[in-house]
PDB file of N, CA and C in Angstrom:
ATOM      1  N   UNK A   1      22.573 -47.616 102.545  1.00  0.00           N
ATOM      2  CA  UNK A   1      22.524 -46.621 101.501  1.00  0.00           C
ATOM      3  C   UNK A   1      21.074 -46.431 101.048  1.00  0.00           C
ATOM      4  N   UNK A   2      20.760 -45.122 101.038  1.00  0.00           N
ATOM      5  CA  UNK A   2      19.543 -44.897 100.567  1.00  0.00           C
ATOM      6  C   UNK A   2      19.167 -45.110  98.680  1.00  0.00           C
ATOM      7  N   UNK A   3      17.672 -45.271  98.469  1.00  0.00           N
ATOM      8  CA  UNK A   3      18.215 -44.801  96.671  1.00  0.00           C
ATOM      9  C   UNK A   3      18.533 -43.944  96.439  1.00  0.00           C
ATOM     10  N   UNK A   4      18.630 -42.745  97.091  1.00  0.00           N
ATOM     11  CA  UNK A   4      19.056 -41.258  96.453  1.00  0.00           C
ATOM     12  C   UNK A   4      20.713 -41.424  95.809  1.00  0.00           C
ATOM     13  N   UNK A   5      20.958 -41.843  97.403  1.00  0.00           N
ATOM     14  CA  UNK A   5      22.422 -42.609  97.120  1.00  0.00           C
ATOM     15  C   UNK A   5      22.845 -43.249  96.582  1.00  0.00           C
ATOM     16  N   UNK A   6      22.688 -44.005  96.139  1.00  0.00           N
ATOM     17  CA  UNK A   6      22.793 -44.784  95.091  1.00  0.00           C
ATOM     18  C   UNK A   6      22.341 -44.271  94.222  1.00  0.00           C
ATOM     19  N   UNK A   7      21.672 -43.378  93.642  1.00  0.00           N
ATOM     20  CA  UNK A   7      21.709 -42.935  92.221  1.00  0.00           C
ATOM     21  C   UNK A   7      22.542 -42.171  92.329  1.00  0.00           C
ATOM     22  N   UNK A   8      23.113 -41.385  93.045  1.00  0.00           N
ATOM     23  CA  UNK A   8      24.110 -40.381  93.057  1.00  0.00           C
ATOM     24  C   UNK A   8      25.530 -41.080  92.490  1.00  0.00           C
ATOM     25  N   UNK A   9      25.458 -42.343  92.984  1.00  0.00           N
ATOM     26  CA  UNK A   9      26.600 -42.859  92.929  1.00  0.00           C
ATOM     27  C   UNK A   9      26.651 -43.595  91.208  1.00  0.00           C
ATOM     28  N   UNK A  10      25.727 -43.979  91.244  1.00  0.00           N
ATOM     29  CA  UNK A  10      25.931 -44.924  89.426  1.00  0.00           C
ATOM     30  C   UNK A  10      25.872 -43.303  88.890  1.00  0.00           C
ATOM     31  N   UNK A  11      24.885 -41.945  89.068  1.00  0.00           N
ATOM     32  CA  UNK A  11      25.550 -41.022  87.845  1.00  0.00           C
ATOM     33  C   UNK A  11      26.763 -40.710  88.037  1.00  0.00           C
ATOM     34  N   UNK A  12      27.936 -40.559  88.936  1.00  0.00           N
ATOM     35  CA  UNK A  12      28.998 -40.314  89.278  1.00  0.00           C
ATOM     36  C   UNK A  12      30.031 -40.806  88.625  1.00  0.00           C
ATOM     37  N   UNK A  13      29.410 -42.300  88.830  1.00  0.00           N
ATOM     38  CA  UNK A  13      30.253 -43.707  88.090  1.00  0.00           C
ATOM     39  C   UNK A  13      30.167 -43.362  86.375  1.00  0.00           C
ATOM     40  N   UNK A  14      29.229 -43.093  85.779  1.00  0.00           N
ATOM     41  CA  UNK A  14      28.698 -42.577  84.339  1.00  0.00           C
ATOM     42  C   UNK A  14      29.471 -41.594  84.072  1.00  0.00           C
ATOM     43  N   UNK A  15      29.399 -40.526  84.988  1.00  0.00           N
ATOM     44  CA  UNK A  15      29.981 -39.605  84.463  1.00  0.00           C
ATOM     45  C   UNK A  15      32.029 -39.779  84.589  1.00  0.00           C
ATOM     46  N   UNK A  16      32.437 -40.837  85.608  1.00  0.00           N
ATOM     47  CA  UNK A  16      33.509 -40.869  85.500  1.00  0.00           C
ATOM     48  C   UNK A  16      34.359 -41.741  84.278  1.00  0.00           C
ATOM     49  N   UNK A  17      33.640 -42.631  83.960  1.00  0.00           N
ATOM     50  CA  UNK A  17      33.972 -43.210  83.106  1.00  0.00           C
ATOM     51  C   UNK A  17      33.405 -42.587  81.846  1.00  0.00           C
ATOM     52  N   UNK A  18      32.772 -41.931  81.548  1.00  0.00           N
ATOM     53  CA  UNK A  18      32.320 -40.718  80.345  1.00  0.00           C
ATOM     54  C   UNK A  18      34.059 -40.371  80.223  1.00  0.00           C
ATOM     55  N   UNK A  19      34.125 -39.488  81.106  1.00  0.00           N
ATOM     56  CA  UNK A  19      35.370 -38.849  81.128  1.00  0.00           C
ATOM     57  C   UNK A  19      36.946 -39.321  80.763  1.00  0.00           C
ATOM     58  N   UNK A  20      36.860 -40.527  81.608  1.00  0.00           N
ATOM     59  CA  UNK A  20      38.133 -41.554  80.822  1.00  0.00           C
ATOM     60  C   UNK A  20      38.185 -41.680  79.794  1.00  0.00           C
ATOM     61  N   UNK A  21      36.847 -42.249  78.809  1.00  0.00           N
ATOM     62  CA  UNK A  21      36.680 -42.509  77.789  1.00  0.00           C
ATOM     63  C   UNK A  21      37.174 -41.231  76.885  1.00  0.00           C
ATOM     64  N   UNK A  22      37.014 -40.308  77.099  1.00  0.00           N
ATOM     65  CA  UNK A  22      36.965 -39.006  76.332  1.00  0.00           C
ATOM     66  C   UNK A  22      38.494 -38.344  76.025  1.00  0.00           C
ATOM     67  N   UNK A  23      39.283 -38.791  77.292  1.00  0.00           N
ATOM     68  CA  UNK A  23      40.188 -37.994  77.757  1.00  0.00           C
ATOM     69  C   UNK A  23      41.246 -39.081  77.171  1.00  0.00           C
ATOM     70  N   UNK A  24      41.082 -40.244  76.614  1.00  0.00           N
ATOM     71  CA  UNK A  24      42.222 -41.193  76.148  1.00  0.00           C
ATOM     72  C   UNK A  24      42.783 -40.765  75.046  1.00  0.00           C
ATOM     73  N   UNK A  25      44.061 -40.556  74.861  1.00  0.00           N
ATOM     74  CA  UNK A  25      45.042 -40.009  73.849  1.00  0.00           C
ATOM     75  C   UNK A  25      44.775 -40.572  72.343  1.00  0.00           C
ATOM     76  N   UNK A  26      44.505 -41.764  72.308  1.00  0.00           N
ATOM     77  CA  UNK A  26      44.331 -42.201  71.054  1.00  0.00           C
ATOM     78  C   UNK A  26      43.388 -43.396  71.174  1.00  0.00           C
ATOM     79  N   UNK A  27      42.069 -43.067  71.489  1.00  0.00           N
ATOM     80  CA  UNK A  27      40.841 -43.529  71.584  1.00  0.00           C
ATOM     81  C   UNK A  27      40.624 -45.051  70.745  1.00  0.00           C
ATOM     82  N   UNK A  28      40.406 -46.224  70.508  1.00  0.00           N
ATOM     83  CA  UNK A  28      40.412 -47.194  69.884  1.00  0.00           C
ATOM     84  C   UNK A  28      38.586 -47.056  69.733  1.00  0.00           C
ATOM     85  N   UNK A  29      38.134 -48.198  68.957  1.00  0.00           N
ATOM     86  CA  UNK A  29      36.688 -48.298  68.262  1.00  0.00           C
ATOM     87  C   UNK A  29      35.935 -48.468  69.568  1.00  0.00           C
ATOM     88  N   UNK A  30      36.912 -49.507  70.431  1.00  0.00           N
ATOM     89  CA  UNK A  30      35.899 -50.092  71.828  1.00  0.00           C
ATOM     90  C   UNK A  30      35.885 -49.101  72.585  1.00  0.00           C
ATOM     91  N   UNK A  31      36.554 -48.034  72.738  1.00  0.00           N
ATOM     92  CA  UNK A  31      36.518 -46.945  73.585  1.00  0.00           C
ATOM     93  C   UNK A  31      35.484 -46.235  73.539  1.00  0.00           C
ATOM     94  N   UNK A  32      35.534 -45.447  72.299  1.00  0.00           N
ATOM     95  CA  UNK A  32      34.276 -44.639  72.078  1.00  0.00           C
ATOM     96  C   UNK A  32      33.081 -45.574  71.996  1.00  0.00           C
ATOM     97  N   UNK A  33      32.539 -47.024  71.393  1.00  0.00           N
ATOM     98  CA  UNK A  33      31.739 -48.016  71.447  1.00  0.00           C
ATOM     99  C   UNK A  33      30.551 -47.712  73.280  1.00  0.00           C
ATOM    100  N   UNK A  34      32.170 -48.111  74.153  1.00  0.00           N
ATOM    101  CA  UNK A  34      31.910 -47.816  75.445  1.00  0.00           C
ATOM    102  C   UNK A  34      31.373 -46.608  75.933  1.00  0.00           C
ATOM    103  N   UNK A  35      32.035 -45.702  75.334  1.00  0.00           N
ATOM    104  CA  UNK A  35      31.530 -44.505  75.978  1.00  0.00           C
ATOM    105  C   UNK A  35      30.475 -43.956  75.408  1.00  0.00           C
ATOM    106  N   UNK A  36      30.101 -44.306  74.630  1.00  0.00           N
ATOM    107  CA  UNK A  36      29.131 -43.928  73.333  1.00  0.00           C
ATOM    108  C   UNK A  36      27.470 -44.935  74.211  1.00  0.00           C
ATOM    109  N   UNK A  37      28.042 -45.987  74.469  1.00  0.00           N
ATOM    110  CA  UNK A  37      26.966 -46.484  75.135  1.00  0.00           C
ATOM    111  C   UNK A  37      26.657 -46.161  76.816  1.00  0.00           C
ATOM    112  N   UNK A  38      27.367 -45.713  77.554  1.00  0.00           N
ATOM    113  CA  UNK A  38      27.547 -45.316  78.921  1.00  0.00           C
ATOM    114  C   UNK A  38      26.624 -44.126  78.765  1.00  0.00           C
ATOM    115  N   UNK A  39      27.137 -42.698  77.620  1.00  0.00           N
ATOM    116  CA  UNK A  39      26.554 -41.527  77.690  1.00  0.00           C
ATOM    117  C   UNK A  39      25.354 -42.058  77.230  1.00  0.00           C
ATOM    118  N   UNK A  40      24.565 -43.349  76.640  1.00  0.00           N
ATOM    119  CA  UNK A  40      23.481 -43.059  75.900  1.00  0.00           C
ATOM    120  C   UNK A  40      22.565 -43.890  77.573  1.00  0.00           C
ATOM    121  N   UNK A  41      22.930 -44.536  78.028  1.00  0.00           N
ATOM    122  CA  UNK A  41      22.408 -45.142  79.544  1.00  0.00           C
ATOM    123  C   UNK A  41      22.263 -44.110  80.359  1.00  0.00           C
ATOM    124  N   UNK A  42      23.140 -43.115  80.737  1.00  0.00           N
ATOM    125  CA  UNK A  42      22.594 -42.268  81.394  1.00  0.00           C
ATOM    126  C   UNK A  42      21.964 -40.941  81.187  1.00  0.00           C
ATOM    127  N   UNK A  43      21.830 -41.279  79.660  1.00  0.00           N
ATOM    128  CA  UNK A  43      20.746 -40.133  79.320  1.00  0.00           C
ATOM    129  C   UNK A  43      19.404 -40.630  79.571  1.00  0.00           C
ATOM    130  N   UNK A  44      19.296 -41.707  79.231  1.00  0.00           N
ATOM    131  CA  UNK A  44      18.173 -43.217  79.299  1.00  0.00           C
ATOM    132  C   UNK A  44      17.506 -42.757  81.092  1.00  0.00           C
ATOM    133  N   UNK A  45      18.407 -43.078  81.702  1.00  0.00           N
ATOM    134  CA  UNK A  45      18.360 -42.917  83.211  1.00  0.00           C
ATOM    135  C   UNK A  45      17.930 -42.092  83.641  1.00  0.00           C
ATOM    136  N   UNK A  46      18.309 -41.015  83.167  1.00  0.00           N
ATOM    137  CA  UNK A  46      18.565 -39.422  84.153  1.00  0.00           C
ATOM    138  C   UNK A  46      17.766 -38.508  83.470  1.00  0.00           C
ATOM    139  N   UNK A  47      17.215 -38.854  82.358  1.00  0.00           N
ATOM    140  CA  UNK A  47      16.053 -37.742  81.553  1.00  0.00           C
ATOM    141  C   UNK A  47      15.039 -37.819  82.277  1.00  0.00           C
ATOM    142  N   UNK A  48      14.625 -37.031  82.890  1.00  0.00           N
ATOM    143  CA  UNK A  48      13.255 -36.612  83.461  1.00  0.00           C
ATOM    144  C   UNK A  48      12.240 -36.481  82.281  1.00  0.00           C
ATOM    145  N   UNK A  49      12.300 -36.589  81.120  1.00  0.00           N
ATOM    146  CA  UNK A  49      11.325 -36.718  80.827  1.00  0.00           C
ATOM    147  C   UNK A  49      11.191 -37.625  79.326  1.00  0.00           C
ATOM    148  N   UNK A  50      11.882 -38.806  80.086  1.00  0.00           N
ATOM    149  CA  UNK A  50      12.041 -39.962  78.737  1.00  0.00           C
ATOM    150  C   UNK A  50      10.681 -40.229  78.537  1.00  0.00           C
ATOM    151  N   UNK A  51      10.521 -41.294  77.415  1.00  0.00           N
ATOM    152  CA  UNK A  51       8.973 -41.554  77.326  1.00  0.00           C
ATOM    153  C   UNK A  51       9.675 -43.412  77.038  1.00  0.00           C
ATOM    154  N   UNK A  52      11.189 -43.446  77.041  1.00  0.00           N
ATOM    155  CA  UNK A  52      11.081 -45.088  76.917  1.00  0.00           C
ATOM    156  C   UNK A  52      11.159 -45.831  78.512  1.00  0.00           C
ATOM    157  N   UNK A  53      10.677 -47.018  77.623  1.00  0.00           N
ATOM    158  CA  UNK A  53      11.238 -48.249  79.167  1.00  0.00           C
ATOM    159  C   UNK A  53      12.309 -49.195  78.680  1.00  0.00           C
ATOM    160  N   UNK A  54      12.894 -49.583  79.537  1.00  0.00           N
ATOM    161  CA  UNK A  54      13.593 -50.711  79.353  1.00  0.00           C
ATOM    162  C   UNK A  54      13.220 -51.973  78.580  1.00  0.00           C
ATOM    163  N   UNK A  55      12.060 -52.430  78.511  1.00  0.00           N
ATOM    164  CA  UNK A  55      11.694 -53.293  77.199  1.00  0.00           C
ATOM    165  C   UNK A  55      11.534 -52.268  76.003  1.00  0.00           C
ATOM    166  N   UNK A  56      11.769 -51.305  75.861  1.00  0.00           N
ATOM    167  CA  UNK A  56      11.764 -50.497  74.289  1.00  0.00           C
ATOM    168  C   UNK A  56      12.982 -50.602  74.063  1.00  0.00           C
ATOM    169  N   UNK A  57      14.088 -50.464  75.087  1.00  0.00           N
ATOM    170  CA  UNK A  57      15.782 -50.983  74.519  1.00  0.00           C
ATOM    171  C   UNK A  57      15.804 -51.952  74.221  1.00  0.00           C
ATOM    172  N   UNK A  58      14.942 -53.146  74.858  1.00  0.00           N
ATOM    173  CA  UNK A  58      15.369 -54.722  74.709  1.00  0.00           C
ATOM    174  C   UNK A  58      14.840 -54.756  72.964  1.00  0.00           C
ATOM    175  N   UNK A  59      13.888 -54.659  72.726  1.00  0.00           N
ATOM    176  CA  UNK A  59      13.566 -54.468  71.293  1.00  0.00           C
ATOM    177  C   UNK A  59      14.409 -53.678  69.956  1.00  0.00           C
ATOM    178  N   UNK A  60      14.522 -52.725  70.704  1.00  0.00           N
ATOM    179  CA  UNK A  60      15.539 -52.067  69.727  1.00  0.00           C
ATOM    180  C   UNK A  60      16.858 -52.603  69.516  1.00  0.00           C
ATOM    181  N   UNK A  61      17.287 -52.872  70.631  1.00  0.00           N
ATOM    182  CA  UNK A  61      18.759 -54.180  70.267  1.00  0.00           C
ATOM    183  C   UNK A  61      18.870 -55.573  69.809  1.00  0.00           C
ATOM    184  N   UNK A  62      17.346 -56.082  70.164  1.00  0.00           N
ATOM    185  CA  UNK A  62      17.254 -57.349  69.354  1.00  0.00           C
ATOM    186  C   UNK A  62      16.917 -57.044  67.867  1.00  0.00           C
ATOM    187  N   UNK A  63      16.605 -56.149  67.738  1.00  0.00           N
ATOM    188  CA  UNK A  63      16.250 -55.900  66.334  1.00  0.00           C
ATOM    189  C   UNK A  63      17.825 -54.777  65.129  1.00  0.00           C
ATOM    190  N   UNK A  64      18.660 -54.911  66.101  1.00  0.00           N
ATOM    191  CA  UNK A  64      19.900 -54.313  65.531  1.00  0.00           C
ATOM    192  C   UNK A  64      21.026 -54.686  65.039  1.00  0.00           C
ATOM    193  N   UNK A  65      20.781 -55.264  64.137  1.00  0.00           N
ATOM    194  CA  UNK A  65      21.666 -55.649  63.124  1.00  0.00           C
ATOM    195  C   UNK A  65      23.463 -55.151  63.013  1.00  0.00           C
ATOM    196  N   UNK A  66      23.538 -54.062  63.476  1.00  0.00           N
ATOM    197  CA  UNK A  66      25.012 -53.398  63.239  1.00  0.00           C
ATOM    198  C   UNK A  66      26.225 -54.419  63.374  1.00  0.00           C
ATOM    199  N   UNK A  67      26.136 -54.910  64.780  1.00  0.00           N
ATOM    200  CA  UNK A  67      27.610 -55.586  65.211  1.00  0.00           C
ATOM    201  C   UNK A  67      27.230 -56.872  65.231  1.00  0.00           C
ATOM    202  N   UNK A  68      25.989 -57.654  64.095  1.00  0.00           N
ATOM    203  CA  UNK A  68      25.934 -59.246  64.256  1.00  0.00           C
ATOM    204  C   UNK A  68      26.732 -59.406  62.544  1.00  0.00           C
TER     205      UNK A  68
END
């Protein structure tokens, strides 16, 4: 598998499970949690013109208080 391929395939995967998430009848907290974090990874990913890196997430989640 090439990388093209493989990126084709994890946005595919993103976008399929986007979709599950969305499409569940009566959505629970971990659902949207999940999907809420999936859509925010492959915006992360797939923006051509992010300005973060992956140590700017690691910081921002060690420093996030919400779910401790």
């Amino acid at each position: 598998m090439t990388h093209s391929e493989d990126l084709i395939t994890l946005k595919e995967w993103f976008c399929d499970e986007m979709i599950e998430g969305i499409q569940k009848d009566e959505p629970d907290r971990r659902t949207w949690e999940k999907t809420g974090h999936i859509t925010l990874l492959r915006i992360s990913l797939f923006n051509k013109r992010r300005e973060f890196k992956v140590s700017d997430f690691m910081q921002i989640h060690q420093h996030d208080d919400v779910d401790r």
